[in-house]
PDB file of N, CA and C in Angstrom:
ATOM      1  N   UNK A   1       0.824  -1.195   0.000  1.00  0.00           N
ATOM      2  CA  UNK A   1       0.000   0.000   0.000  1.00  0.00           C
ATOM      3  C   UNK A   1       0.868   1.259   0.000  1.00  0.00           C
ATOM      4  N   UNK A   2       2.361   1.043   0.497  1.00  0.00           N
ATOM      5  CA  UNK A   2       2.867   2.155   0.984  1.00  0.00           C
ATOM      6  C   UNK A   2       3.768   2.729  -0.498  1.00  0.00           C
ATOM      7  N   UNK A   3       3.912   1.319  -1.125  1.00  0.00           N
ATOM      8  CA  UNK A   3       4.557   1.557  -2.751  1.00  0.00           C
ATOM      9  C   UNK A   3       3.633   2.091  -3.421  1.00  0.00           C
ATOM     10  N   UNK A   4       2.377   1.768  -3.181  1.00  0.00           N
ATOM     11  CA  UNK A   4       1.433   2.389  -4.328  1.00  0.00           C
ATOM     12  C   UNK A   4       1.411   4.072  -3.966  1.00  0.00           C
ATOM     13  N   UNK A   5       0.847   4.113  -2.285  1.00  0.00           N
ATOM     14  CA  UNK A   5       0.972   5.591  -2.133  1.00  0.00           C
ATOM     15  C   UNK A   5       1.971   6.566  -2.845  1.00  0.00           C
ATOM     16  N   UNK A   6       3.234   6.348  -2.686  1.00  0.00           N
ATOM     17  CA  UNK A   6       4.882   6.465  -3.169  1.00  0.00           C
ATOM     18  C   UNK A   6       4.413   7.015  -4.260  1.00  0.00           C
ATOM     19  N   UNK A   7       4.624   5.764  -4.922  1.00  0.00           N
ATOM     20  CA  UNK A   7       4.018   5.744  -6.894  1.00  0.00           C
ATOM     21  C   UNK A   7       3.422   6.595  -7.139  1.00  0.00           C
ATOM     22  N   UNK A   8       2.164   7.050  -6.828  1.00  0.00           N
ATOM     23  CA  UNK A   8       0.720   8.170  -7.098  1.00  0.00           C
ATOM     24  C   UNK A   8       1.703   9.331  -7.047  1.00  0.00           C
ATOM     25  N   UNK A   9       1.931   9.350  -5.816  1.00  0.00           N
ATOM     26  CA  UNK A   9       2.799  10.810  -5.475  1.00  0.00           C
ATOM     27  C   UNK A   9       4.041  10.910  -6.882  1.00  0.00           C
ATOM     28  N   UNK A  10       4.420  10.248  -6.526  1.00  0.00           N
ATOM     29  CA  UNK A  10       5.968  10.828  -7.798  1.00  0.00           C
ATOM     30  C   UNK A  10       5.007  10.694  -8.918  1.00  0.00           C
ATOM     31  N   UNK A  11       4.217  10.224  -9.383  1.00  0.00           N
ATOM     32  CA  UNK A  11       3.458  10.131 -10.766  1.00  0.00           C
ATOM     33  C   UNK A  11       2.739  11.720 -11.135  1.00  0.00           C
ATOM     34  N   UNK A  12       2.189  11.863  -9.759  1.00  0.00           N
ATOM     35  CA  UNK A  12       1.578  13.608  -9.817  1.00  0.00           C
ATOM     36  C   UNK A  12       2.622  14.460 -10.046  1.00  0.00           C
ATOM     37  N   UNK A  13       3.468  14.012  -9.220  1.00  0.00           N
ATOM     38  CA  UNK A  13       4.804  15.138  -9.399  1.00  0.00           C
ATOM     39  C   UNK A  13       5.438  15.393 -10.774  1.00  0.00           C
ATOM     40  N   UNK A  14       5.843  14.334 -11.534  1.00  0.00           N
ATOM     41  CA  UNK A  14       6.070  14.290 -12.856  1.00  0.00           C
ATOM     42  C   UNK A  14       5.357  14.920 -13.896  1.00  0.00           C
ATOM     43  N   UNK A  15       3.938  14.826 -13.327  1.00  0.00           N
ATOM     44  CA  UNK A  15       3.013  15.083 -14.577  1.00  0.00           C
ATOM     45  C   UNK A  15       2.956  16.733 -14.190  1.00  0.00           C
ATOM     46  N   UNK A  16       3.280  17.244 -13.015  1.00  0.00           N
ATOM     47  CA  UNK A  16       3.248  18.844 -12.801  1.00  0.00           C
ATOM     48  C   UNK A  16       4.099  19.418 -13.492  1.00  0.00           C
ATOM     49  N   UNK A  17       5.581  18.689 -13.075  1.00  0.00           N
ATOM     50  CA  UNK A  17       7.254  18.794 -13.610  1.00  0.00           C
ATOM     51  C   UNK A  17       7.166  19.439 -14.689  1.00  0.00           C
ATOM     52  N   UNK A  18       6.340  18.419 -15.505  1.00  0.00           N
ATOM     53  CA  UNK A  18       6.727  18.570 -17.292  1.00  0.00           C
ATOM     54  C   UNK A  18       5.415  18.900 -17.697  1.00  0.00           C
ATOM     55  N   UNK A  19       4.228  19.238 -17.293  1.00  0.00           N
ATOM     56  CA  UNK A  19       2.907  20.053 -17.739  1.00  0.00           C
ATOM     57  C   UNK A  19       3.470  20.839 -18.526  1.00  0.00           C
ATOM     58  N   UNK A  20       3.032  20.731 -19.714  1.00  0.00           N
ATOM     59  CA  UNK A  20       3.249  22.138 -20.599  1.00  0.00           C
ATOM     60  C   UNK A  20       2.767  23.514 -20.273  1.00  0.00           C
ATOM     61  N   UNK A  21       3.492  24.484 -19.931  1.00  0.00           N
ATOM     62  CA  UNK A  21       2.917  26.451 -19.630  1.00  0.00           C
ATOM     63  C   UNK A  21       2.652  26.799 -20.915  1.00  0.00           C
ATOM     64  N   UNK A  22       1.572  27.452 -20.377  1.00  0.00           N
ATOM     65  CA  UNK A  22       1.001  28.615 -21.396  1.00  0.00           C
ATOM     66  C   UNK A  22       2.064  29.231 -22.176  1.00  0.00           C
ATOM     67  N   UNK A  23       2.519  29.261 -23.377  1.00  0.00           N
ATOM     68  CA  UNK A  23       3.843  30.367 -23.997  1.00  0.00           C
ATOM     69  C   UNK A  23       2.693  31.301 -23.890  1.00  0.00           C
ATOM     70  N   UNK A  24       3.310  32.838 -24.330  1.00  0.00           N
ATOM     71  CA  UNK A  24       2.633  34.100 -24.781  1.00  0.00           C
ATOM     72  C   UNK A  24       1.764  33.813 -25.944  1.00  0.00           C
ATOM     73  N   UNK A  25       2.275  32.934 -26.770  1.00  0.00           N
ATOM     74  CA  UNK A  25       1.434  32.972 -28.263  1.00  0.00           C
ATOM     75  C   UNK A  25       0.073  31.741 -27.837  1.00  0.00           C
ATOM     76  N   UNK A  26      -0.334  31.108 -26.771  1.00  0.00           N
ATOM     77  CA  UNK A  26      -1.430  31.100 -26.475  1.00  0.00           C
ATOM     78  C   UNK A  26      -2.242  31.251 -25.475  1.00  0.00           C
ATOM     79  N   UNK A  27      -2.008  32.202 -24.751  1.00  0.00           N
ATOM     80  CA  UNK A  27      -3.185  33.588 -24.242  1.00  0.00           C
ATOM     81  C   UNK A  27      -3.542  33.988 -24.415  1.00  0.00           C
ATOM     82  N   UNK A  28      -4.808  34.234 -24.628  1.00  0.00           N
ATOM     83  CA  UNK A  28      -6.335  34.435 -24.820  1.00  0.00           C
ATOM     84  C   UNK A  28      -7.405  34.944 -23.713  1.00  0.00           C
ATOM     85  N   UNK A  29      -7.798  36.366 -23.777  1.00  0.00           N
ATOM     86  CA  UNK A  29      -8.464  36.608 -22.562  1.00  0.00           C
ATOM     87  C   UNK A  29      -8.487  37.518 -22.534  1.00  0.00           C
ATOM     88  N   UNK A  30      -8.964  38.393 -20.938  1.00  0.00           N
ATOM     89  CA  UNK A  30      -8.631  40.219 -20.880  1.00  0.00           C
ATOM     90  C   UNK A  30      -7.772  40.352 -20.054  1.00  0.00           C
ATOM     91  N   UNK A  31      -7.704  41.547 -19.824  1.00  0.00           N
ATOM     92  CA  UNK A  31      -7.030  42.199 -19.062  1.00  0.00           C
ATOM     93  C   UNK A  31      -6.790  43.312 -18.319  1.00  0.00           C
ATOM     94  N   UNK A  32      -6.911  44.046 -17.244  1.00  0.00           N
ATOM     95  CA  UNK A  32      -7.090  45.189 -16.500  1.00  0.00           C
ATOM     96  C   UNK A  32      -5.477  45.685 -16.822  1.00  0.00           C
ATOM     97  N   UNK A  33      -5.552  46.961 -17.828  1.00  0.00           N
ATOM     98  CA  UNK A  33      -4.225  47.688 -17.973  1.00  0.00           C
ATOM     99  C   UNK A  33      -4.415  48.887 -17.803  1.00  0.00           C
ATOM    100  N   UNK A  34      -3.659  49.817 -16.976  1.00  0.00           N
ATOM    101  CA  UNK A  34      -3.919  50.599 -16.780  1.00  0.00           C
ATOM    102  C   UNK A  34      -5.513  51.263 -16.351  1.00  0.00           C
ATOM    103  N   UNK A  35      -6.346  50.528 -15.927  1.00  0.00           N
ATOM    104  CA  UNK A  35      -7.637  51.126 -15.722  1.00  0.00           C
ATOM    105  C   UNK A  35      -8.148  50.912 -16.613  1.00  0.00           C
ATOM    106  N   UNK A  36      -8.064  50.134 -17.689  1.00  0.00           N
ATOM    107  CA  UNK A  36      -9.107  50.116 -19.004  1.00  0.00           C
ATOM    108  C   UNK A  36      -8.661  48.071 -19.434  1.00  0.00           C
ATOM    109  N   UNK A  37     -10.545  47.500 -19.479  1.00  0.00           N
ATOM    110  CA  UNK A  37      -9.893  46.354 -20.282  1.00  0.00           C
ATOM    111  C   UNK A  37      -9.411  46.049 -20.915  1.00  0.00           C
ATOM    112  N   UNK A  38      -8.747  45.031 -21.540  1.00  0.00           N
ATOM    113  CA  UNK A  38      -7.867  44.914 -22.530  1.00  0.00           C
ATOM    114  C   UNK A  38      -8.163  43.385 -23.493  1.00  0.00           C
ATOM    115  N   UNK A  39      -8.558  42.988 -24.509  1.00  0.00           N
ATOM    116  CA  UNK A  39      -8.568  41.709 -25.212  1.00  0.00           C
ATOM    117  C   UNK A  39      -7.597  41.609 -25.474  1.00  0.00           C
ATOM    118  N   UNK A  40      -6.867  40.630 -24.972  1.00  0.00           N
ATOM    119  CA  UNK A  40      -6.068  39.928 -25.202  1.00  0.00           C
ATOM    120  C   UNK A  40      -5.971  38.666 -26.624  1.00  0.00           C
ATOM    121  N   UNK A  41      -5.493  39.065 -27.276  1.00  0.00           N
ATOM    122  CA  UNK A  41      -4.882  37.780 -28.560  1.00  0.00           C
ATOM    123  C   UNK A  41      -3.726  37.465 -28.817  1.00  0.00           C
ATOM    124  N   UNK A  42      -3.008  36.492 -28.639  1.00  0.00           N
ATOM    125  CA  UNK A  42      -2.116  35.554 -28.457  1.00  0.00           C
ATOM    126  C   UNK A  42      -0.767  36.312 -27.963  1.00  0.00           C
ATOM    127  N   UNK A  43      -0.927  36.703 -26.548  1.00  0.00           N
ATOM    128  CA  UNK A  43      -0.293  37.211 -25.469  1.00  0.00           C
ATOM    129  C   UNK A  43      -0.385  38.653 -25.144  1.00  0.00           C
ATOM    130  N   UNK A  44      -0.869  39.535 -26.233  1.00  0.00           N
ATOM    131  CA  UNK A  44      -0.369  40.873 -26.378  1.00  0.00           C
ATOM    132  C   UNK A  44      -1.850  41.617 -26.678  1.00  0.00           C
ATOM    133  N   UNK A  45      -2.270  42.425 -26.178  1.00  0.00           N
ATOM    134  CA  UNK A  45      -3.310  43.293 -25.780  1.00  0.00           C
ATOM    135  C   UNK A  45      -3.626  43.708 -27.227  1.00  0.00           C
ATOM    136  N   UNK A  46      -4.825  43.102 -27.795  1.00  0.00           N
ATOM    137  CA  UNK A  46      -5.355  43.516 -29.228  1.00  0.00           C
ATOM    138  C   UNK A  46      -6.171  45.019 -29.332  1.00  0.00           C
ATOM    139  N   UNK A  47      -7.170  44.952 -28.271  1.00  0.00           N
ATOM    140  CA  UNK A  47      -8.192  46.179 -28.527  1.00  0.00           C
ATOM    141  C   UNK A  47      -8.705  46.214 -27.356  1.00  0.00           C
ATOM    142  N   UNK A  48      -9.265  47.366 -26.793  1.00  0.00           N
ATOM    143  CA  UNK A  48      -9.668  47.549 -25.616  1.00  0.00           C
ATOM    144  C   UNK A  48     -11.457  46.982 -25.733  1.00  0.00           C
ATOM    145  N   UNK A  49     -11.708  46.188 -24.395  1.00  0.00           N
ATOM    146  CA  UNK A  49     -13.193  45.671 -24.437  1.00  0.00           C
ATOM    147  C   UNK A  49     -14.489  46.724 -24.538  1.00  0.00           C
ATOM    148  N   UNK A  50     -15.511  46.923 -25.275  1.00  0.00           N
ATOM    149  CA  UNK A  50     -16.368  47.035 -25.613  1.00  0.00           C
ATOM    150  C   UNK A  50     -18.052  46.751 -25.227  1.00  0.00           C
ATOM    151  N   UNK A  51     -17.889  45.150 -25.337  1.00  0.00           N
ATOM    152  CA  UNK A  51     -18.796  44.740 -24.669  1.00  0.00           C
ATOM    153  C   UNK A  51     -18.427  43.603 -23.492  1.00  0.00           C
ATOM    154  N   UNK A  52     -19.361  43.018 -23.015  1.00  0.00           N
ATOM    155  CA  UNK A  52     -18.938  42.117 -21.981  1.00  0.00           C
ATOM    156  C   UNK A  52     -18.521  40.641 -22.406  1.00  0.00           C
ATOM    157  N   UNK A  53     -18.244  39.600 -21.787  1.00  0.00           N
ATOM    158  CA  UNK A  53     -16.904  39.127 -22.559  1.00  0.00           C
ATOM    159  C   UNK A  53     -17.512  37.449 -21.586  1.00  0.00           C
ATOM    160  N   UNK A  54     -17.825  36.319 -21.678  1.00  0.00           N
ATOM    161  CA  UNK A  54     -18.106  35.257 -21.618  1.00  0.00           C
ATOM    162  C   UNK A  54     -17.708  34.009 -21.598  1.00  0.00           C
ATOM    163  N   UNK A  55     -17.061  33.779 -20.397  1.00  0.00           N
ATOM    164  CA  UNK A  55     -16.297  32.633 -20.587  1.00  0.00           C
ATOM    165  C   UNK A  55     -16.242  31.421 -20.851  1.00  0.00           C
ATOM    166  N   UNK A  56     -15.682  30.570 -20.910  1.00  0.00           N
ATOM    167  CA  UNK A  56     -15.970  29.363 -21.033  1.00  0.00           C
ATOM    168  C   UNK A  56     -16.949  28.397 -19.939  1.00  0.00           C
ATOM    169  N   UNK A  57     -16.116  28.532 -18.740  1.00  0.00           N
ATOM    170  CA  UNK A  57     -16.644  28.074 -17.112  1.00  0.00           C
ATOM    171  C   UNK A  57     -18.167  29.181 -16.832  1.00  0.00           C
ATOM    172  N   UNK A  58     -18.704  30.155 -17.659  1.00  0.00           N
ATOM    173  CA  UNK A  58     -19.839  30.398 -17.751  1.00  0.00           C
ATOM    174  C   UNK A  58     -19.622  31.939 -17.134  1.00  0.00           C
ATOM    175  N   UNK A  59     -18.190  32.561 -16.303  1.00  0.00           N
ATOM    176  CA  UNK A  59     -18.155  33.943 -15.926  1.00  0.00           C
ATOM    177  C   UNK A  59     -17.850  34.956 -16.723  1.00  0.00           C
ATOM    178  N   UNK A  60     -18.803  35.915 -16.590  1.00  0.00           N
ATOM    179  CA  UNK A  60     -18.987  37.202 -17.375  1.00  0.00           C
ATOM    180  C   UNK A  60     -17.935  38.168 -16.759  1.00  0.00           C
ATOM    181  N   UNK A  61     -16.979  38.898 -17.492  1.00  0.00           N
ATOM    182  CA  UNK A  61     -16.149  40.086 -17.446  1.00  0.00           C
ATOM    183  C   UNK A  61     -17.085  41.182 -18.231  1.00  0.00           C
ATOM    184  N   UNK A  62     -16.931  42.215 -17.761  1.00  0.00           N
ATOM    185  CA  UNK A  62     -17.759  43.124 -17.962  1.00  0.00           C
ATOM    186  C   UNK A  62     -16.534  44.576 -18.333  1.00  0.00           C
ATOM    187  N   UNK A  63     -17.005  45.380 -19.586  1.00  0.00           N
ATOM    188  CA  UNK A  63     -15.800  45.950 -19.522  1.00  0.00           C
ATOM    189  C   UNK A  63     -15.008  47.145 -18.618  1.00  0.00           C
ATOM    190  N   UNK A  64     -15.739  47.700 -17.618  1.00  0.00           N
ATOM    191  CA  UNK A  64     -15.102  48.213 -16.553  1.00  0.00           C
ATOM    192  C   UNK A  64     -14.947  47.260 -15.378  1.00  0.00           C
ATOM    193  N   UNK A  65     -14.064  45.996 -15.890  1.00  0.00           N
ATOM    194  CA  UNK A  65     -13.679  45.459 -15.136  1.00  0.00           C
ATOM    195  C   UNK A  65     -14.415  44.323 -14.171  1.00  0.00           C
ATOM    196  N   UNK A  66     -15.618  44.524 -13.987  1.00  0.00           N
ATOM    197  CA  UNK A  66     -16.278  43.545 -12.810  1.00  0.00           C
ATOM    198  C   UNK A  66     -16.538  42.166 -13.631  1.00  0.00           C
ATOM    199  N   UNK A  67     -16.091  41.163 -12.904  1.00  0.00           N
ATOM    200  CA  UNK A  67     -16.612  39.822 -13.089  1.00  0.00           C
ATOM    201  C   UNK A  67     -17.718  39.180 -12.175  1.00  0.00           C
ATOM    202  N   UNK A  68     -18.203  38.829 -12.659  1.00  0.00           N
ATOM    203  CA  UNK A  68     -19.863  38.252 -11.962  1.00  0.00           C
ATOM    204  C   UNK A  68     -19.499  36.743 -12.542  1.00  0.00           C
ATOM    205  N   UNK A  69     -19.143  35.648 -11.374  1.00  0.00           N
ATOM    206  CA  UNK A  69     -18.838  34.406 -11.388  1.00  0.00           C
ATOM    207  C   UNK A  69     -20.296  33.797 -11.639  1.00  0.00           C
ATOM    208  N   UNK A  70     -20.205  32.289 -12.085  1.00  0.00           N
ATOM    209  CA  UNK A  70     -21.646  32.110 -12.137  1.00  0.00           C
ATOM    210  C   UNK A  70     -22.280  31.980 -11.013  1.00  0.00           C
ATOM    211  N   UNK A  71     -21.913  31.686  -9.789  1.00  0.00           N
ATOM    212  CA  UNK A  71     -22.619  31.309  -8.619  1.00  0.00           C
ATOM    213  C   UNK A  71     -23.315  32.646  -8.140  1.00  0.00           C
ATOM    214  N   UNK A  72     -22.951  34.006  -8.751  1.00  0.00           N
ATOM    215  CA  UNK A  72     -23.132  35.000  -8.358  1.00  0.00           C
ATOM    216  C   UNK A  72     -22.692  36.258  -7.667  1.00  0.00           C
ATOM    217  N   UNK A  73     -21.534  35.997  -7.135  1.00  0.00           N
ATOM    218  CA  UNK A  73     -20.272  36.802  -6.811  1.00  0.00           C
ATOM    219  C   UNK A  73     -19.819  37.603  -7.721  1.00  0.00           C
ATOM    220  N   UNK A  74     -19.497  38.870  -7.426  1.00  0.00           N
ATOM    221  CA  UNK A  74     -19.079  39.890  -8.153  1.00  0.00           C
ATOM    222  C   UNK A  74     -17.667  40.541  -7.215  1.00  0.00           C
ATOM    223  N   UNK A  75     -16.974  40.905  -8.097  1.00  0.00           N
ATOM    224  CA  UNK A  75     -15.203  41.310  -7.574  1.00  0.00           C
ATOM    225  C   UNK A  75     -15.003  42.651  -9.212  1.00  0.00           C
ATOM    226  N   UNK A  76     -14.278  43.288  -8.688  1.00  0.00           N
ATOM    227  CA  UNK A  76     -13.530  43.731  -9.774  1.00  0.00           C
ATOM    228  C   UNK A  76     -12.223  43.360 -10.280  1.00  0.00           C
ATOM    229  N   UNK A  77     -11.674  43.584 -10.874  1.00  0.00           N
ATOM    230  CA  UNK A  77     -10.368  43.134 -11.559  1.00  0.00           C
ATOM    231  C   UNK A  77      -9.849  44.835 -10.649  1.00  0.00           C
ATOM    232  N   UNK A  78      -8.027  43.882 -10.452  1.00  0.00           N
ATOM    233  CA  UNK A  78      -7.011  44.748 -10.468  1.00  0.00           C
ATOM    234  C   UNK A  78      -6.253  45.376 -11.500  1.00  0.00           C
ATOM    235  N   UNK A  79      -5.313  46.250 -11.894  1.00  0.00           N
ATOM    236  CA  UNK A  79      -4.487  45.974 -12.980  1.00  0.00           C
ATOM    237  C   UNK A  79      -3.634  45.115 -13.024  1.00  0.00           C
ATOM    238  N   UNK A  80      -3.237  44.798 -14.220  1.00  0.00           N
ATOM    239  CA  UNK A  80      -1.843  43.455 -14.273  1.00  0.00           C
ATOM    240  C   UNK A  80      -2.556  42.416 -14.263  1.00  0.00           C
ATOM    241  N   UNK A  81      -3.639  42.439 -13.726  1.00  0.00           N
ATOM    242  CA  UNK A  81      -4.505  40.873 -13.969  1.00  0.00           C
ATOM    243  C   UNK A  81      -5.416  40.364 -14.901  1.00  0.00           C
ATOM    244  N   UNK A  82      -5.359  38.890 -14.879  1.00  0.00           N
ATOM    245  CA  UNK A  82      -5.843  38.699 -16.574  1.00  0.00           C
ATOM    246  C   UNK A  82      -6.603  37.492 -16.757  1.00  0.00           C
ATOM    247  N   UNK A  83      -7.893  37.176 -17.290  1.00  0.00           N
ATOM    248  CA  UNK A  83      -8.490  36.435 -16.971  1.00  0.00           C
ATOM    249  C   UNK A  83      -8.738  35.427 -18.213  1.00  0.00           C
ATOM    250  N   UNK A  84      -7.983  34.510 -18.463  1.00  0.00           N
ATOM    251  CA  UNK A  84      -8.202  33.177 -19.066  1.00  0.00           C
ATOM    252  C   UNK A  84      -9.476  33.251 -19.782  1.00  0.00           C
ATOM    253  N   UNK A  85      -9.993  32.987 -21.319  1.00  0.00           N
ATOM    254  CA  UNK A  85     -11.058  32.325 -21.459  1.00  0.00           C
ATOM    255  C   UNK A  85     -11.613  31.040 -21.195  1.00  0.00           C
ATOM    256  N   UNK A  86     -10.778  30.607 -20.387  1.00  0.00           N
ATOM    257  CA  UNK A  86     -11.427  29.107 -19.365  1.00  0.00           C
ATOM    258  C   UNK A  86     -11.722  29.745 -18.368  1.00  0.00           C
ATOM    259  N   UNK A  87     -11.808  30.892 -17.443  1.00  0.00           N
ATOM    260  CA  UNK A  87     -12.206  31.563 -16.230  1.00  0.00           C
ATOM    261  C   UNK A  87     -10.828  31.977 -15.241  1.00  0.00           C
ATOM    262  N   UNK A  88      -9.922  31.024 -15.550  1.00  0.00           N
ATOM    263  CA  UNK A  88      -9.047  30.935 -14.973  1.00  0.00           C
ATOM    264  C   UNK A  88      -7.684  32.680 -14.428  1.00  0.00           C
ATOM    265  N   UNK A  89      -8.516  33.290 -13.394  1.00  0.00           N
ATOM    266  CA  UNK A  89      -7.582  34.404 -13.227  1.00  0.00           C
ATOM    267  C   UNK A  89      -6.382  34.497 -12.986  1.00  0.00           C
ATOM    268  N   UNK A  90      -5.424  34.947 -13.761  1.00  0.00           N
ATOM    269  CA  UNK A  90      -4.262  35.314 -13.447  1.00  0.00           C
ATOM    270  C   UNK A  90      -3.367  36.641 -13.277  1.00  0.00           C
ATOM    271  N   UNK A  91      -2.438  36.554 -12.459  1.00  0.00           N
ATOM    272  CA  UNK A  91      -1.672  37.768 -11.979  1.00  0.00           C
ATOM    273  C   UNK A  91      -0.305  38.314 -12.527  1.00  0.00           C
ATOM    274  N   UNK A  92       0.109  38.633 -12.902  1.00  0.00           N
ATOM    275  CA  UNK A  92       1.465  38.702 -13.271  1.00  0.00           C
ATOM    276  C   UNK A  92       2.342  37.606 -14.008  1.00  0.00           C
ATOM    277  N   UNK A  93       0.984  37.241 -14.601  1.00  0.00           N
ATOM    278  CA  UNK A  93       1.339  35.508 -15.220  1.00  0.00           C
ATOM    279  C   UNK A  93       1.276  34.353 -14.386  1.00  0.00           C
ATOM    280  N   UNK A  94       0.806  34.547 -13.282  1.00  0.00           N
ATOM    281  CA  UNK A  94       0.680  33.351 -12.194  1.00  0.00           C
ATOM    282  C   UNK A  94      -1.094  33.437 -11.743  1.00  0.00           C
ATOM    283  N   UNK A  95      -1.565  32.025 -11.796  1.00  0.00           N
ATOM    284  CA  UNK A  95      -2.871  31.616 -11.348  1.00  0.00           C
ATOM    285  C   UNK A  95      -2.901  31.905 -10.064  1.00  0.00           C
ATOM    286  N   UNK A  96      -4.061  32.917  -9.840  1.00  0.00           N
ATOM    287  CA  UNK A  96      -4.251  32.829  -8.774  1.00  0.00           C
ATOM    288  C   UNK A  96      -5.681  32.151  -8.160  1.00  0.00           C
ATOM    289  N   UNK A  97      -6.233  31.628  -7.096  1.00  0.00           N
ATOM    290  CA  UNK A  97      -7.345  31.376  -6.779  1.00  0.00           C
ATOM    291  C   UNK A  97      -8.956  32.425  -6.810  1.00  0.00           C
ATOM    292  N   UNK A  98      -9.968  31.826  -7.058  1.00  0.00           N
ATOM    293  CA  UNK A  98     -10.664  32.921  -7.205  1.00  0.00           C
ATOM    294  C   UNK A  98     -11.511  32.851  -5.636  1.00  0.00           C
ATOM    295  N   UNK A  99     -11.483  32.272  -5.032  1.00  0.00           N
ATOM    296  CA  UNK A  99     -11.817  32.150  -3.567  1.00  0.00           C
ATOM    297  C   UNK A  99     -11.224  33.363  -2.634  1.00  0.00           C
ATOM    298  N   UNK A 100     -12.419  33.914  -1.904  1.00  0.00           N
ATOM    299  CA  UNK A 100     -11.879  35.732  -1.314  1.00  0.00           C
ATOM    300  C   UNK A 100     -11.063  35.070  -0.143  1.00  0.00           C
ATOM    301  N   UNK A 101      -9.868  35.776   0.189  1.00  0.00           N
ATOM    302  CA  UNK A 101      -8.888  35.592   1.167  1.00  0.00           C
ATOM    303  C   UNK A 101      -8.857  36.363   2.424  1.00  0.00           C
ATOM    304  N   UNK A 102      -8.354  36.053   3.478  1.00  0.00           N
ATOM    305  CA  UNK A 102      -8.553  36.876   4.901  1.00  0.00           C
ATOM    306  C   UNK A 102      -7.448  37.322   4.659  1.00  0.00           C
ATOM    307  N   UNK A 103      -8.277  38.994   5.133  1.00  0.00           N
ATOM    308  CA  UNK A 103      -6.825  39.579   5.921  1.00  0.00           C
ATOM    309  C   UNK A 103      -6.357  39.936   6.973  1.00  0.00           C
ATOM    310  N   UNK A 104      -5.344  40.356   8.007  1.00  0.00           N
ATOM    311  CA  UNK A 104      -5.075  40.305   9.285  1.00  0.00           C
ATOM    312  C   UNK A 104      -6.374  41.060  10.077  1.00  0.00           C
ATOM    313  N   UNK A 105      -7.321  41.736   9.594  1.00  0.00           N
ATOM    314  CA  UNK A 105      -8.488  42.306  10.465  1.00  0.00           C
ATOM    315  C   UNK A 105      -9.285  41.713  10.682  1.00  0.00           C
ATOM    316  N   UNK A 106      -9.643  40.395   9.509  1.00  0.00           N
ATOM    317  CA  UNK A 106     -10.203  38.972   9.947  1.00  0.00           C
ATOM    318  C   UNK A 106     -11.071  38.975   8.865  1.00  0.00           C
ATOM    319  N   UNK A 107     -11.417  40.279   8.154  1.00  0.00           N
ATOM    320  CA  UNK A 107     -12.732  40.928   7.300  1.00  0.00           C
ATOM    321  C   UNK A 107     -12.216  40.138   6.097  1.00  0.00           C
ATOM    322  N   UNK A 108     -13.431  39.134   5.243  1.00  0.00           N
ATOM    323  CA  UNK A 108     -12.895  38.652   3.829  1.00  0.00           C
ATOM    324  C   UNK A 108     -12.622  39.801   3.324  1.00  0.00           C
ATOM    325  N   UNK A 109     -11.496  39.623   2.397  1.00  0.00           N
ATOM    326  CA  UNK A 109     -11.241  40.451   0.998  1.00  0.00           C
ATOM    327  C   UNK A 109     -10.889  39.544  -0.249  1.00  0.00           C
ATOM    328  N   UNK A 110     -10.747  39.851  -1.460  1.00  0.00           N
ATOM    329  CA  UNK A 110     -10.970  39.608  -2.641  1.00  0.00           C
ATOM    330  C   UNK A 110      -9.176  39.064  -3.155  1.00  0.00           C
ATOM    331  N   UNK A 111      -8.966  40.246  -2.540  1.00  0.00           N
ATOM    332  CA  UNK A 111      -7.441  40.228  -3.557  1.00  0.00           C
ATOM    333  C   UNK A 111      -6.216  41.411  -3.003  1.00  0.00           C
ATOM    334  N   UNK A 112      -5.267  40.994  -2.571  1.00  0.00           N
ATOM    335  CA  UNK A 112      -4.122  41.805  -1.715  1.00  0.00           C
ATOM    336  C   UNK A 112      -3.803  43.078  -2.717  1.00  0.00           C
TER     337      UNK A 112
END
């Protein structure tokens, strides 16, 4: 049991190791730049958003920024951050969680 446990583990690990990353040439999505959305096509900011924008996982970006998840939660976007057409938000090129985080006052918040 204790080889199999072992096994699973280094098997996950491997498959993280060598997961293929996103290059620049396929990112796809928006983006909060400077205070204004941004469409994103294959890494590099095409045209600023217009209308509201529909993801795959079913969450709406809206173009001053607010996303309305499907469960119903609404957040705004920061700048520098960029949201996957799979839903998937990211920061500075790193995934971040979309679950609101505590901060030392104890009060949920969204995003540091």
């Amino acid at each position: 049991m204790k080889f199999f446990r072992r096994s699973l583990v280094a098997a996950i690990i491997m498959l993280l190791l060598f997961a293929p990353a996103l290059s620049a040439a396929e990112m796809e999505g928006v983006m909060m730049r400077n205070g204004k959305m941004m469409l994103m096509k294959h890494g590099k900011a095409a045209m600023p958003m217009d209308t509201d924008v529909t993801m795959t996982n079913g969450t709406v970006v809206s173009s001053d920024g607010t996303i309305k998840l499907k469960g119903g939660r609404e957040f705004r976007m920061h700048n520098g951050q960029m949201m996957m057409m799979d839903g998937h938000l990211m920061k500075g090129g790193m995934a971040t969680g979309m679950q609101p985080q505590s901060n030392p006052i104890g009060r949920p918040m969204l995003y540091p």
